[in-house]
C-alpha atoms as a PDB file:
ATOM      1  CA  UNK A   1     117.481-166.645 196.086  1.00  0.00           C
ATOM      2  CA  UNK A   2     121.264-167.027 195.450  1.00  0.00           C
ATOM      3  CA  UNK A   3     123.636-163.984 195.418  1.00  0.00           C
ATOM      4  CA  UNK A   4     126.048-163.247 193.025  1.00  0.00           C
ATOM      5  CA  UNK A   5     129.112-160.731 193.521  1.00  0.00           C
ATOM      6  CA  UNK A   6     131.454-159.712 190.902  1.00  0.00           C
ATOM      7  CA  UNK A   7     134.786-158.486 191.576  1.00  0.00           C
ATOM      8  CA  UNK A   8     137.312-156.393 189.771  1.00  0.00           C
ATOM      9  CA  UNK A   9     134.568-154.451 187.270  1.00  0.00           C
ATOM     10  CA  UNK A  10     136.799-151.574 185.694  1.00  0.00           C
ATOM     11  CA  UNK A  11     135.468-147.953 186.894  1.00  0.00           C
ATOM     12  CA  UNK A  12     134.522-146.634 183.372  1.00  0.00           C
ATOM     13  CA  UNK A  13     132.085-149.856 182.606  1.00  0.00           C
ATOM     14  CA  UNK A  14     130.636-148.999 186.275  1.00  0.00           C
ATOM     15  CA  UNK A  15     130.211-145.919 185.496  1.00  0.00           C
ATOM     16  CA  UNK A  16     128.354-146.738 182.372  1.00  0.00           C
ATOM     17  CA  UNK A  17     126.176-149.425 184.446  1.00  0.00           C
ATOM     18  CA  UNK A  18     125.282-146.377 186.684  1.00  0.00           C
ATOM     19  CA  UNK A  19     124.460-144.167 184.283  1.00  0.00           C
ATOM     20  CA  UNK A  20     122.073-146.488 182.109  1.00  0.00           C
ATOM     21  CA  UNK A  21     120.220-147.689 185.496  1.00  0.00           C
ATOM     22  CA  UNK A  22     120.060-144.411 186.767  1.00  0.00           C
ATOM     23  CA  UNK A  23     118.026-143.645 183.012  1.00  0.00           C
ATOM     24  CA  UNK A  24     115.925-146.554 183.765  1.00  0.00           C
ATOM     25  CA  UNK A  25     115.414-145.452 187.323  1.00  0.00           C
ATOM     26  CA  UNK A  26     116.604-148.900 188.950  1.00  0.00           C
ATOM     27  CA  UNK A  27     119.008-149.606 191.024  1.00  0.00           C
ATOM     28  CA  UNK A  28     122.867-150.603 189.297  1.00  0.00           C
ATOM     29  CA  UNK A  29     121.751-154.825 190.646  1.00  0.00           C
ATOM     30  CA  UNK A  30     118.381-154.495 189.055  1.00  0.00           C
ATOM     31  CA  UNK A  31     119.539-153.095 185.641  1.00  0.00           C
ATOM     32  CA  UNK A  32     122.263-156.030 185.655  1.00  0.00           C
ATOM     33  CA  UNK A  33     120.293-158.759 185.914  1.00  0.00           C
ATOM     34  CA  UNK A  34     117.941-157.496 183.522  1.00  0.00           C
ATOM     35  CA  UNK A  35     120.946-157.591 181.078  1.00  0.00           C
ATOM     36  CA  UNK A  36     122.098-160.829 182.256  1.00  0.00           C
ATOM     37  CA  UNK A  37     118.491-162.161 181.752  1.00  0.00           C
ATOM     38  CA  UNK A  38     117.979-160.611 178.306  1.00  0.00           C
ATOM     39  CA  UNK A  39     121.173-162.258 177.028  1.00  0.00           C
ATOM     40  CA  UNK A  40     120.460-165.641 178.183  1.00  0.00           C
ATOM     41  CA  UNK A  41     117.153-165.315 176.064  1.00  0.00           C
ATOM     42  CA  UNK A  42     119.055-164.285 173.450  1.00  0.00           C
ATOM     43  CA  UNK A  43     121.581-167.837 173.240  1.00  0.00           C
ATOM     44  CA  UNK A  44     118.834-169.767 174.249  1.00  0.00           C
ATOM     45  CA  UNK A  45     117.040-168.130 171.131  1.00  0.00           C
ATOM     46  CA  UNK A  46     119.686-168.989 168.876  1.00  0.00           C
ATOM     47  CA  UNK A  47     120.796-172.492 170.369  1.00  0.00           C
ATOM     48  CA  UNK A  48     117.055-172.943 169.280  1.00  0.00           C
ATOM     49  CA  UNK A  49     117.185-171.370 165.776  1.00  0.00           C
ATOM     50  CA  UNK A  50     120.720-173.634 164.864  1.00  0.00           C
ATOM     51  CA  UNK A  51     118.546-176.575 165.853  1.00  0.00           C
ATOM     52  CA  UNK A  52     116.076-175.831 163.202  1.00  0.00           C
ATOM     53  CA  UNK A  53     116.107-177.760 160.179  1.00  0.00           C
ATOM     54  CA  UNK A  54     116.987-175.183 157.234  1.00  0.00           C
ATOM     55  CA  UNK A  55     113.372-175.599 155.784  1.00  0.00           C
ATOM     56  CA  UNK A  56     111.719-174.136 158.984  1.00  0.00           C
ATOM     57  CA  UNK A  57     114.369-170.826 159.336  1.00  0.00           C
ATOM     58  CA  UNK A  58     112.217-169.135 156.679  1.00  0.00           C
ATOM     59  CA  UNK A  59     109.705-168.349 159.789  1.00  0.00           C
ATOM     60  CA  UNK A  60     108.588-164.496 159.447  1.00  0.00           C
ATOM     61  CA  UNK A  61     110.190-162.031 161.929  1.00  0.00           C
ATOM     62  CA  UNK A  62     106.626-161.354 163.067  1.00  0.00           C
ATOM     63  CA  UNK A  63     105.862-164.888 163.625  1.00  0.00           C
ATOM     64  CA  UNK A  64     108.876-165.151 165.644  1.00  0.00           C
ATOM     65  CA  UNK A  65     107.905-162.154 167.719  1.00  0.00           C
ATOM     66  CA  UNK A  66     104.945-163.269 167.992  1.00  0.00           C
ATOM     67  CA  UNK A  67     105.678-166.932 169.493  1.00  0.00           C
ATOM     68  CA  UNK A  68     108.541-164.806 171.820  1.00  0.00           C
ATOM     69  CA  UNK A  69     106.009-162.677 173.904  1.00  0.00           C
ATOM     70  CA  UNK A  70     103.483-165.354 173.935  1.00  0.00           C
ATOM     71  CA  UNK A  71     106.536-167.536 175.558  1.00  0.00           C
ATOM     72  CA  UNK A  72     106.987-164.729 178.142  1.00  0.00           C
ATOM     73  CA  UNK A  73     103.572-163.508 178.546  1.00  0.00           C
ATOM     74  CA  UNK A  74     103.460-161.497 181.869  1.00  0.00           C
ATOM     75  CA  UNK A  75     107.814-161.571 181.848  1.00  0.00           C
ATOM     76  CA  UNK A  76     108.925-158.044 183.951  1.00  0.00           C
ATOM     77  CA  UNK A  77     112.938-157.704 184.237  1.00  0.00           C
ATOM     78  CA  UNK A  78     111.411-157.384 188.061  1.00  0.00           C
ATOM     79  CA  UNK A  79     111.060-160.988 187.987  1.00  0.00           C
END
């Protein structure tokens, strides 16, 4: 598993980081990733959508929902 280190993170946005992993009760690393993963879902998600012919965007919200968790049945942010 590869490593990733980020330098130079201002000491307010930290402190936020902290605060909102400490309400999740996970560790500051954890509670990162799980943002990092959730946003790369999201712009996959919409590189998908643009790719869509017009005609097929009309999909319900629930149908899209629906297709999402079936894509990421058992998902965790633990994995």
């Amino acid at each position: 598993m590869a490593s990733l280190v980020i330098e130079g993170v201002p000491d307010a946005l930290y402190e936020r980081l902290r605060r909102a992993a400490g309400e999740g009760d996970c560790a500051v690393g954890d509670f990162v990733l799980g943002v990092v993963r959730r946003e790369l879902e999201w712009l996959e998600w919409k590189e998908r959508w643009v790719r869509l012919p017009v005609s097929q965007r009309t999909v319900s919200a629930a149908a899209m929902l629906e297709e999402a968790r079936a894509e990421h049945e058992g998902f965790t942010d633990a994995s």
